[in-house]
Protein backbone atom coordinates (compact mmCIF):
# COMPACT_ATOMS: atom_id res chain seq x y z
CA UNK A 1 -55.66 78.07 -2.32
CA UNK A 2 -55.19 75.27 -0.09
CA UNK A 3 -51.69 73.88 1.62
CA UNK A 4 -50.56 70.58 2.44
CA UNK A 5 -50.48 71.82 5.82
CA UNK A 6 -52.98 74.34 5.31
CA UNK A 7 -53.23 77.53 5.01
CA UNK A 8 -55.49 77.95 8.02
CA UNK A 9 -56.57 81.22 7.58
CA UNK A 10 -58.65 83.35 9.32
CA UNK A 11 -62.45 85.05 9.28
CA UNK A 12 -62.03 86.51 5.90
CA UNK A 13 -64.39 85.68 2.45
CA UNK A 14 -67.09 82.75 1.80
CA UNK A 15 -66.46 79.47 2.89
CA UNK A 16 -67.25 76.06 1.63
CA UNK A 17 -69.06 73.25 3.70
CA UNK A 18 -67.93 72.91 6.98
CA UNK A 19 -67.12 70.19 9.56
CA UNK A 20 -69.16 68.34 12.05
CA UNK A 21 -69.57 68.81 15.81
CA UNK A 22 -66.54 68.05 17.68
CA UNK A 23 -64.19 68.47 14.44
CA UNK A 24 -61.01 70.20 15.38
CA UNK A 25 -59.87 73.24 13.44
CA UNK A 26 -56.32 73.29 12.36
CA UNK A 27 -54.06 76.35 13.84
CA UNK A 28 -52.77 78.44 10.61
CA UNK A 29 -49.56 76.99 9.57
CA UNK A 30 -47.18 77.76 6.73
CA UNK A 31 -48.62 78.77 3.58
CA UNK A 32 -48.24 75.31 1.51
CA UNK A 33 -51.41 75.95 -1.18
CA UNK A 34 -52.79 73.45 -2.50
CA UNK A 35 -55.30 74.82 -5.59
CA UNK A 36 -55.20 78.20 -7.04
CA UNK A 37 -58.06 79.13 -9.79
CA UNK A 38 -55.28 81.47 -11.37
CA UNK A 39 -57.56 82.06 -14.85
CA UNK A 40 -58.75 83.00 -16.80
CA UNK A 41 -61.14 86.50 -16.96
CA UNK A 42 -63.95 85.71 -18.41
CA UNK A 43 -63.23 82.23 -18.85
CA UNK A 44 -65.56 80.54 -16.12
CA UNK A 45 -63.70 81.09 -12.93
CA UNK A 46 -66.60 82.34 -11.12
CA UNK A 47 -69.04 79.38 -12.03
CA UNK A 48 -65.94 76.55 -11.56
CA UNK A 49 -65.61 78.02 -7.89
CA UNK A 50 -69.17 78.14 -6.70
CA UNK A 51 -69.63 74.42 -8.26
CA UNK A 52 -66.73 73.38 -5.98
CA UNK A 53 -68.40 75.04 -3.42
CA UNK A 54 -70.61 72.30 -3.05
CA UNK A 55 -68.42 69.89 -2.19
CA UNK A 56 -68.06 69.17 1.67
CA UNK A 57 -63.85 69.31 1.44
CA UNK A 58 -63.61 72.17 -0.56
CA UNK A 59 -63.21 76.00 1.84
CA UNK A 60 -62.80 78.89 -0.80
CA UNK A 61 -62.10 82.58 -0.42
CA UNK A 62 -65.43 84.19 -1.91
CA UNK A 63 -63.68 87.46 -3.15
CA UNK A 64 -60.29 87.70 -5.70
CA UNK A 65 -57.33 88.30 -3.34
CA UNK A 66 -54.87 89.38 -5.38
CA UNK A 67 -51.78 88.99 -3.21
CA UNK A 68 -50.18 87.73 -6.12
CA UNK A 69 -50.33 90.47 -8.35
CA UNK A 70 -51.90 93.62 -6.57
CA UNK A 71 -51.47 92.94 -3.00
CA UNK A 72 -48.11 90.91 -2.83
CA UNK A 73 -46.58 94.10 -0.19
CA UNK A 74 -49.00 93.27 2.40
CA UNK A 75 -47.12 90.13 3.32
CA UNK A 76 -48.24 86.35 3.93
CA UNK A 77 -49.27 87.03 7.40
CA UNK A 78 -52.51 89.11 5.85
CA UNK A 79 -53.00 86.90 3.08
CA UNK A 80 -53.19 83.83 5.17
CA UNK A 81 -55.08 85.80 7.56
CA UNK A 82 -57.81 85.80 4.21
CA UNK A 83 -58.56 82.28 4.47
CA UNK A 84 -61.23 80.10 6.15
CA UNK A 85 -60.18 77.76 8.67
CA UNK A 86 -59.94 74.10 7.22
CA UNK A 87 -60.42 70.68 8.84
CA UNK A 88 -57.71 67.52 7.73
CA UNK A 89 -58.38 66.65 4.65
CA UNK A 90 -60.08 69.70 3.14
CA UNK A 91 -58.47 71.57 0.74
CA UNK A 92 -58.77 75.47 0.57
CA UNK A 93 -58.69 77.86 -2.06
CA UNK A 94 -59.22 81.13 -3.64
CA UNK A 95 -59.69 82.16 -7.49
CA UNK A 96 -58.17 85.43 -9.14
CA UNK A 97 -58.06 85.32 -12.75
CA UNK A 98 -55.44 87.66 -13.32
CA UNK A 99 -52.64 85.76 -12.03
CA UNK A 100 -52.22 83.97 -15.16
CA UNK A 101 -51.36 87.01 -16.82
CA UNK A 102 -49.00 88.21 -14.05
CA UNK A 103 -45.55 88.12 -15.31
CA UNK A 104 -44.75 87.96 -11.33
CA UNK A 105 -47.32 85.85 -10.20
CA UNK A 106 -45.82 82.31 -10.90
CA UNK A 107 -42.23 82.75 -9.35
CA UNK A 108 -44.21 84.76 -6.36
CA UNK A 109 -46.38 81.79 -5.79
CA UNK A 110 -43.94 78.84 -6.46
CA UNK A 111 -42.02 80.95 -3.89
CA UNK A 112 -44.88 80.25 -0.58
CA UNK A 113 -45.32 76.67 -2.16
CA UNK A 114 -44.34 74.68 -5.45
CA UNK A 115 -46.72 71.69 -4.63
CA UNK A 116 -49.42 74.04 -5.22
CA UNK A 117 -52.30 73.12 -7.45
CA UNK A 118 -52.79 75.52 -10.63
CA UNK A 119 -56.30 75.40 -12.24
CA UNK A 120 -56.84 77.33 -15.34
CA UNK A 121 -60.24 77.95 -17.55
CA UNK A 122 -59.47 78.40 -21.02
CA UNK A 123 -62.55 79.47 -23.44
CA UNK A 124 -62.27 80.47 -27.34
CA UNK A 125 -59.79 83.73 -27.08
CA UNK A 126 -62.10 85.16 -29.36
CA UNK A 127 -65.14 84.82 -27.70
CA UNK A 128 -63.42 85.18 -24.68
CA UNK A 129 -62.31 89.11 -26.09
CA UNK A 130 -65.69 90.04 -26.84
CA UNK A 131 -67.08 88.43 -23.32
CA UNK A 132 -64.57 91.04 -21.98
CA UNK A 133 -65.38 94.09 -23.59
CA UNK A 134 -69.31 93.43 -22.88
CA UNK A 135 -68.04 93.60 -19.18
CA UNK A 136 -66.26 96.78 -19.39
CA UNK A 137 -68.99 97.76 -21.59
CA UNK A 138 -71.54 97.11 -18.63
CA UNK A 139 -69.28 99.69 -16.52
CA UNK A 140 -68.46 102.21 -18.78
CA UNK A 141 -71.12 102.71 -21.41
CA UNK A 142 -69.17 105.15 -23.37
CA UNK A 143 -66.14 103.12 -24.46
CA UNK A 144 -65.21 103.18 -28.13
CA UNK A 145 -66.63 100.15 -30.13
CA UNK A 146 -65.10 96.98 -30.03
CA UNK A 147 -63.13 97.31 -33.56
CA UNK A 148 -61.68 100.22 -32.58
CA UNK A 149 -60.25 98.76 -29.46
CA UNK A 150 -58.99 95.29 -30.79
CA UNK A 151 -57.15 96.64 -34.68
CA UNK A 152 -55.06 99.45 -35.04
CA UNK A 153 -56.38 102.33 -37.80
CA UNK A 154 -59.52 100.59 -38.44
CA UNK A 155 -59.04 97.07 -39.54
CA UNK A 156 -55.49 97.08 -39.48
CA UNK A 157 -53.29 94.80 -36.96
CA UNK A 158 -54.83 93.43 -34.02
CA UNK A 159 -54.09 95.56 -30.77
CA UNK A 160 -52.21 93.03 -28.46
CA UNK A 161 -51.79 95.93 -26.22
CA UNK A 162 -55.28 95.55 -25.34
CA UNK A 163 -56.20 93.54 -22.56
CA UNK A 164 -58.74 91.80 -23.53
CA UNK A 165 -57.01 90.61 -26.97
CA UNK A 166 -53.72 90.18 -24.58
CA UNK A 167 -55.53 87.67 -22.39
CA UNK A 168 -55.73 85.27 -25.08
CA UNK A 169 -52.46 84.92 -25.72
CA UNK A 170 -52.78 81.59 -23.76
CA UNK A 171 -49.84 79.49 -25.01
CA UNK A 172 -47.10 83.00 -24.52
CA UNK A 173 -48.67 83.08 -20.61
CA UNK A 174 -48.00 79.39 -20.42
CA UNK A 175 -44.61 79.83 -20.92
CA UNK A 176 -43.81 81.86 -17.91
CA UNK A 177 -45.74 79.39 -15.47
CA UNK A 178 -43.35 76.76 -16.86
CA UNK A 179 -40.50 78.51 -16.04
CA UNK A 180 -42.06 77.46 -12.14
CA UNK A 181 -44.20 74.87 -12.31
CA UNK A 182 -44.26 71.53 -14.43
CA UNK A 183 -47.19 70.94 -16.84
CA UNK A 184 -48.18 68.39 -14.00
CA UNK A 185 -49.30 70.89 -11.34
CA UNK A 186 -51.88 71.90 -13.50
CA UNK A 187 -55.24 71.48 -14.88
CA UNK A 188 -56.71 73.09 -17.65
CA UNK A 189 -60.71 72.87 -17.79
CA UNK A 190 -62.54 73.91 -21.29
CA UNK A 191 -64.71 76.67 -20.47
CA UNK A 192 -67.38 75.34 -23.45
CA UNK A 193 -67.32 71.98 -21.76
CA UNK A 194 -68.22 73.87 -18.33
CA UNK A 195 -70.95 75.33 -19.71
CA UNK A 196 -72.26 72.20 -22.02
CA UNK A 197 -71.27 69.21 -19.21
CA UNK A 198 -70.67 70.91 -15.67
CA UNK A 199 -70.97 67.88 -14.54
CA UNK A 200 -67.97 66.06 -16.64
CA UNK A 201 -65.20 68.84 -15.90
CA UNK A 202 -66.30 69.29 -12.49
CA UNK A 203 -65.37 65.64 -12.40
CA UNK A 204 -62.00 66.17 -14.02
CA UNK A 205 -61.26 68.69 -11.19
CA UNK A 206 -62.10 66.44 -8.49
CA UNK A 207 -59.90 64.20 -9.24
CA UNK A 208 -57.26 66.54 -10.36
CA UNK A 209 -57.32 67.87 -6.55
CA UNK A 210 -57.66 64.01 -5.23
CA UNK A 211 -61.15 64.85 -4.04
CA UNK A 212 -63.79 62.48 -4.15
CA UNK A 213 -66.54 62.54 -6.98
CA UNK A 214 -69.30 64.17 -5.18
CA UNK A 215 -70.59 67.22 -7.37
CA UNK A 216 -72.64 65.37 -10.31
CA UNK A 217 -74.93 65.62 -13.03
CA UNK A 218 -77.84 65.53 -9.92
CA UNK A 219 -76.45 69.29 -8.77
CA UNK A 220 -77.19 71.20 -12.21
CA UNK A 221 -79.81 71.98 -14.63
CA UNK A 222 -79.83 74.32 -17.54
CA UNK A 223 -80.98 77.45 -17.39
CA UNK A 224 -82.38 78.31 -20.91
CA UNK A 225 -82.74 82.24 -20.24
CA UNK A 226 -79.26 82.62 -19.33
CA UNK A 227 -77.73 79.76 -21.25
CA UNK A 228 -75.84 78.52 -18.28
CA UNK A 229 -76.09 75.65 -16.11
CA UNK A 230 -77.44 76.68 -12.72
CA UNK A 231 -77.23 74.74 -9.21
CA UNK A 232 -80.19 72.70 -8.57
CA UNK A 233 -79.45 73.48 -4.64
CA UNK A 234 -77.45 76.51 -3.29
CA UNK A 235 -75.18 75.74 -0.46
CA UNK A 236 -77.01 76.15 2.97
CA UNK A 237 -80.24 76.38 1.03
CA UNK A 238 -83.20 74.47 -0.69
CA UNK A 239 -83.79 76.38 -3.25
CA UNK A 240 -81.86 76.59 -6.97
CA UNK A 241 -79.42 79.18 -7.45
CA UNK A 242 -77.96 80.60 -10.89
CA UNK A 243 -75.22 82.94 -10.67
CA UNK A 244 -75.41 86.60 -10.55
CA UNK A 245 -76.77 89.02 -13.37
CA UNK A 246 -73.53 89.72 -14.51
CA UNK A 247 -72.59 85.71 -15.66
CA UNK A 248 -74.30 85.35 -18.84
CA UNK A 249 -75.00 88.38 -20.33
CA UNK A 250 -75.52 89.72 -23.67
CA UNK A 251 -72.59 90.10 -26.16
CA UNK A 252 -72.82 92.78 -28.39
CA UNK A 253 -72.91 92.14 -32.10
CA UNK A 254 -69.25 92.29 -33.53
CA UNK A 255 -69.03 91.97 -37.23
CA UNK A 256 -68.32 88.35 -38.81
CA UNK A 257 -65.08 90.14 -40.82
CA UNK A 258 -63.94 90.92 -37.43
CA UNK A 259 -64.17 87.84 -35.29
CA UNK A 260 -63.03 85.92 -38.63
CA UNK A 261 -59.87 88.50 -38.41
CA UNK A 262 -59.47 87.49 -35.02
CA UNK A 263 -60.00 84.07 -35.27
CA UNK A 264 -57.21 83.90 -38.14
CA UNK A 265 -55.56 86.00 -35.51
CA UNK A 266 -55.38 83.55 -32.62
CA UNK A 267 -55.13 80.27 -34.81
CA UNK A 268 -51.17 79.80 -34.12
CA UNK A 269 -51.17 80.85 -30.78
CA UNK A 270 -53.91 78.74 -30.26
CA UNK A 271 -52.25 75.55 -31.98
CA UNK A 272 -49.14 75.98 -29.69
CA UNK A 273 -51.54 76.20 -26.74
CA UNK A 274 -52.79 73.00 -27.36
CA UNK A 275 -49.36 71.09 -28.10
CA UNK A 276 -47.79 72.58 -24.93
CA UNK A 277 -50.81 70.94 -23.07
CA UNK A 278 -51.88 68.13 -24.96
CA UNK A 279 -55.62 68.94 -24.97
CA UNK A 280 -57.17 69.99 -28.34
CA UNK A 281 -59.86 72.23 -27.51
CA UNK A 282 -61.51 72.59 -30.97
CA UNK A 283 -61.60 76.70 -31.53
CA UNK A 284 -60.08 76.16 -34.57
């Protein structure tokens, strides 16, 4: 997150580019944030952050925080003491997906600052889901199948106690940030367009923070193994970089009755999703 003041920050996380000999580094000051990735899991956090990475006023936490929802008792003084220094003009900022489904989260963070910045990555909730479950299914290989998890008694009604059918519930999360923040303060980037046009959202974000156009189509290439765009040139390096084993990997098969349950599912939460933002984003 980054302040209009800064949140000057100390030693903690990765950093973005920094600034030239003789710059002066701002003393930490109150926490004003500018930009908060606040979600969503498995929607393209991870890959949005590193490709903002590149850019020379961007400083971002490496690691998820989570002072807003897990870590909120430790106080500002240790979150601020989190963040990377930043010169004038440079915003700062951290990503943890799971603030957009903290009830708390909004009111805590439009308490430290309500001229902060709020990007979220939305993907198809359905898609999204079964991204999920592959994840926990990476860390604990025994978990019941996917079906069983996301309908009650077999293929009865979908399990919104379940996280990772709760997460895409976009539109009912929505509605708490607005309790906070106007639809203004944030940006909502399509997790299918990050993947097909890195270049074109990264763009939309840019400006959205007031930053100047400087990651482009020149930075990425696709990566046909993973199905992801990858950087043509890590940060501090020459050589091209694609994110970690983790981004990208398999989905196990779910049965077309299920994701078309699911699908049929989502649809109206979905709809209101997009006429609360005004951005159709075609997983319908």
């Amino acid at each position: 997150m980054a302040g209009s003041g800064g949140l000057g920050g100390g030693a903690g996380g990765s950093q973005g580019a920094g600034g030239g000999p003789g710059a002066t580094l701002r003393a930490p000051r109150a926490p004003l944030l500018f930009a908060a990735l606040v979600g969503v899991k498995k929607g393209g956090t991870r890959a949005l952050l590193e490709f903002l990475r590149l850019h020379p006023d961007v400083r971002a936490l490496g690691s998820e925080p989570h002072f807003f929802d897990r870590c909120y008792e430790r106080g500002l003084a240790w979150y601020r003491s989190l963040m990377p220094r930043t010169l004038d003009g440079q915003i700062t900022m951290e990503k943890t997906p799971s603030y957009f489904v903290t009830r708390e989260a909004p009111r805590r963070i439009h308490g430290m600052s309500p001229a902060t910045k709020l990007i979220v990555v939305v993907r198809n909730p359905v898609t999204r889901a079964i991204s999920d479950y592959a994840q926990m299914l990476s860390k604990t290989p025994g978990l019941p199948s996917f079906g069983t998890l996301a309908f009650r008694r077999g293929l009865g009604p979908v399990d919104t106690a379940w996280s990772a059918v709760r997460i895409g519930l976009y539109a009912q999360h929505l509605d708490n940030w607005l309790r906070y923040f106007p639809l203004s303060r944030f940006l909502f980037v399509s997790g299918e367009r990050l993947v097909s046009d890195p270049a074109g959202e990264l763009g939309h974000v840019q400006d959205f923070l007031g930053l100047k156009r400087v990651v482009t189509d020149k930075h990425f290439y696709f990566n046909a193994t993973k199905g992801f765009p990858c950087l043509k040139k890590a940060q501090g390096s020459g050589r091209p970089r694609c994110l970690g084993k983790s981004k990208g990997r398999p989905h196990p098969r779910v049965p077309e009755a299920m994701v078309q349950r699911l699908r049929a599912f989502y649809r109206p939460f979905n709809r209101k999703f997009y006429q609360m933002t005004g951005q159709d984003f075609g997983w319908d």
